[in-house]
Protein backbone atom coordinates (compact mmCIF):
# COMPACT_ATOMS: atom_id res chain seq x y z
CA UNK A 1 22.57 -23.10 -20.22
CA UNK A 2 21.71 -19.42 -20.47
CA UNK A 3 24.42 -16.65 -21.19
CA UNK A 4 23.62 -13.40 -20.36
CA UNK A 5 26.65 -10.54 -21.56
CA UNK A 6 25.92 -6.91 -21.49
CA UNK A 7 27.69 -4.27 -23.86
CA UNK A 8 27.60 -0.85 -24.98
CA UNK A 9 29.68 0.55 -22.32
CA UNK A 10 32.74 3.49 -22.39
CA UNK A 11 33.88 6.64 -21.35
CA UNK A 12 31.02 9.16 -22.43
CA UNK A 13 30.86 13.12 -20.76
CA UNK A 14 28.53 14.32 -18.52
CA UNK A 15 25.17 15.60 -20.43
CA UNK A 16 25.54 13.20 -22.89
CA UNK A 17 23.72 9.84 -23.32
CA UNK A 18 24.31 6.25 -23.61
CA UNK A 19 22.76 2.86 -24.81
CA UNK A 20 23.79 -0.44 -23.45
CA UNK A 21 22.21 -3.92 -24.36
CA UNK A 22 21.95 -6.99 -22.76
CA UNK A 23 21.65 -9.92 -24.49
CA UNK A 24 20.43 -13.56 -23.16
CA UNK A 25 20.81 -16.57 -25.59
CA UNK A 26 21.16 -20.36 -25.15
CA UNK A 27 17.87 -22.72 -25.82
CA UNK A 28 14.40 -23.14 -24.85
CA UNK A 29 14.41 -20.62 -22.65
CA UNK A 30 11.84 -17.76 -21.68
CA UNK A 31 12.34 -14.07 -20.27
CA UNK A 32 10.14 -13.78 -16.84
CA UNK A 33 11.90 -9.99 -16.09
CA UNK A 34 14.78 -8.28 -16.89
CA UNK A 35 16.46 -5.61 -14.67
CA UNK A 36 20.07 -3.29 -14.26
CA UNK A 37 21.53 -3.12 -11.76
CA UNK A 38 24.81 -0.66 -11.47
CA UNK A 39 27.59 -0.43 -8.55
CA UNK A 40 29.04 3.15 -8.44
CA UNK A 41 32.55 3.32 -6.45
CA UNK A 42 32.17 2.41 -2.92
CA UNK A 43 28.89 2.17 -3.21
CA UNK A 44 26.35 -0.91 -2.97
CA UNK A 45 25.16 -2.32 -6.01
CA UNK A 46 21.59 -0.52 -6.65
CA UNK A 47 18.77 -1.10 -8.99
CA UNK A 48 18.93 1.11 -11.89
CA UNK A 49 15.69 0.13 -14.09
CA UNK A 50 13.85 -3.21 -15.40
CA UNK A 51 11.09 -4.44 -16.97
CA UNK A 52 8.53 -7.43 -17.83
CA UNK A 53 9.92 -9.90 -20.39
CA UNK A 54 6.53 -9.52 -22.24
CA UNK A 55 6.76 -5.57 -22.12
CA UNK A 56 8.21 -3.41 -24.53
CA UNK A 57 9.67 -0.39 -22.98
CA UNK A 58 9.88 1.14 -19.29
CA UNK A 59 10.46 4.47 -18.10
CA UNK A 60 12.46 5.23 -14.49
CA UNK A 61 13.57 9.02 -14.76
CA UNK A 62 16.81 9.11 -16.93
CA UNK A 63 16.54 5.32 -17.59
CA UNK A 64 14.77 3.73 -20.25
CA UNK A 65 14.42 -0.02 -20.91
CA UNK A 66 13.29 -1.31 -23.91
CA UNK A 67 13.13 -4.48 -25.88
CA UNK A 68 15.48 -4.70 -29.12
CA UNK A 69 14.16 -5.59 -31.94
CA UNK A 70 16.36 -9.19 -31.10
CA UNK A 71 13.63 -11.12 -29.15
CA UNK A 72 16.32 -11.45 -26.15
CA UNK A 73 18.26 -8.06 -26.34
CA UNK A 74 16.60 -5.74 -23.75
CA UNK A 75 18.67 -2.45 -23.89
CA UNK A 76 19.11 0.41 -20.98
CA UNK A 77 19.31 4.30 -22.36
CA UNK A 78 20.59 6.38 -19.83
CA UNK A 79 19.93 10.27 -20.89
CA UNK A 80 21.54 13.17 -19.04
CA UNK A 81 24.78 11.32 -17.79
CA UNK A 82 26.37 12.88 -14.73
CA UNK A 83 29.61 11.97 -13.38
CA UNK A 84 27.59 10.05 -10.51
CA UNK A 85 26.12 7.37 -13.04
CA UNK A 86 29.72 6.20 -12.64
CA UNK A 87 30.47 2.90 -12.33
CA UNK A 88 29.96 -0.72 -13.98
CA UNK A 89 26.05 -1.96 -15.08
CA UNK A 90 25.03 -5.27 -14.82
CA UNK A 91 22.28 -6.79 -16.69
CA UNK A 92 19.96 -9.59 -14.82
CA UNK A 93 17.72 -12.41 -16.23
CA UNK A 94 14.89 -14.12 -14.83
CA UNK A 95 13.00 -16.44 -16.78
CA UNK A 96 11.82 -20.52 -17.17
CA UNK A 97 14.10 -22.80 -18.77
CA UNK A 98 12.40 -25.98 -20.50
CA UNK A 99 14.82 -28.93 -19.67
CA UNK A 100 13.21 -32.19 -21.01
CA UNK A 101 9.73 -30.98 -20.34
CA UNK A 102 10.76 -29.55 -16.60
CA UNK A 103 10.59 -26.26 -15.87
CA UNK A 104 13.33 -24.99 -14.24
CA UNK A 105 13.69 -20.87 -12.74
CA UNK A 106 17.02 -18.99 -13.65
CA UNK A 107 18.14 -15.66 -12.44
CA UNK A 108 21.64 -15.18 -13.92
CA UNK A 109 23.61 -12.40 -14.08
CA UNK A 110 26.13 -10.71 -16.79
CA UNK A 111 29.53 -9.81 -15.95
CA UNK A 112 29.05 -6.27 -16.48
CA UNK A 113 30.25 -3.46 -18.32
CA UNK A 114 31.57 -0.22 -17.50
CA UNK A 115 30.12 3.43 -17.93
CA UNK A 116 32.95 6.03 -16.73
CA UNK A 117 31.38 9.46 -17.15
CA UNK A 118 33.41 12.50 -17.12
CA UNK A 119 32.96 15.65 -15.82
């Protein structure tokens, strides 16, 4: 099985910055993408930034991805804050898992963790 848990996340103040990571473990397992994905209040959950599990870093405006030095840590750093970044960030997975010589697709998700910005 593959666990996926996010962290990093608390109350930061608008202009300021903030690094969360999102870790995948479990065995024989590899990283296809990763991407975040945040929900800001009564809002639909949106696609924030992701990248290639091969790649080492990605660039989308305020968000960077990058690849920890951890083979499966991938974190987000989110420069700038504003009160609108708001909301909980979730951390997806896709990738191959090797099960007895079978390869089987996973996309699992991490429960999230939360990013109140202040104004």
């Amino acid at each position: 099985q593959v666990q996926v848990v996010e962290s990093g996340g608390g109350l930061v103040q608008a202009g300021g910055s903030l690094r969360l990571s999102c870790s995948a473990s479990g065995s024989s397992f590899s990283i296809d993408h990763v991407d975040w994905y945040r929900q800001p209040p009564e809002k639909q959950r949106e696609w924030v930034a992701g990248m290639p599990g091969s790649g080492v870093s990605s660039v989308t405006g305020r968000f960077t991805v990058s690849r920890d030095n951890a083979k499966n840590v991938v974190n987000l750093e989110i420069d700038s804050l504003k009160p609108e970044d708001t909301g909980p960030y979730y951390c997806t997975v896709r990738g191959l898992r090797n099960i007895r010589g079978t390869l089987l697709a996973f996309d699992i998700w991490g429960q999230g963790t939360q990013v109140p910005v202040s104004s």
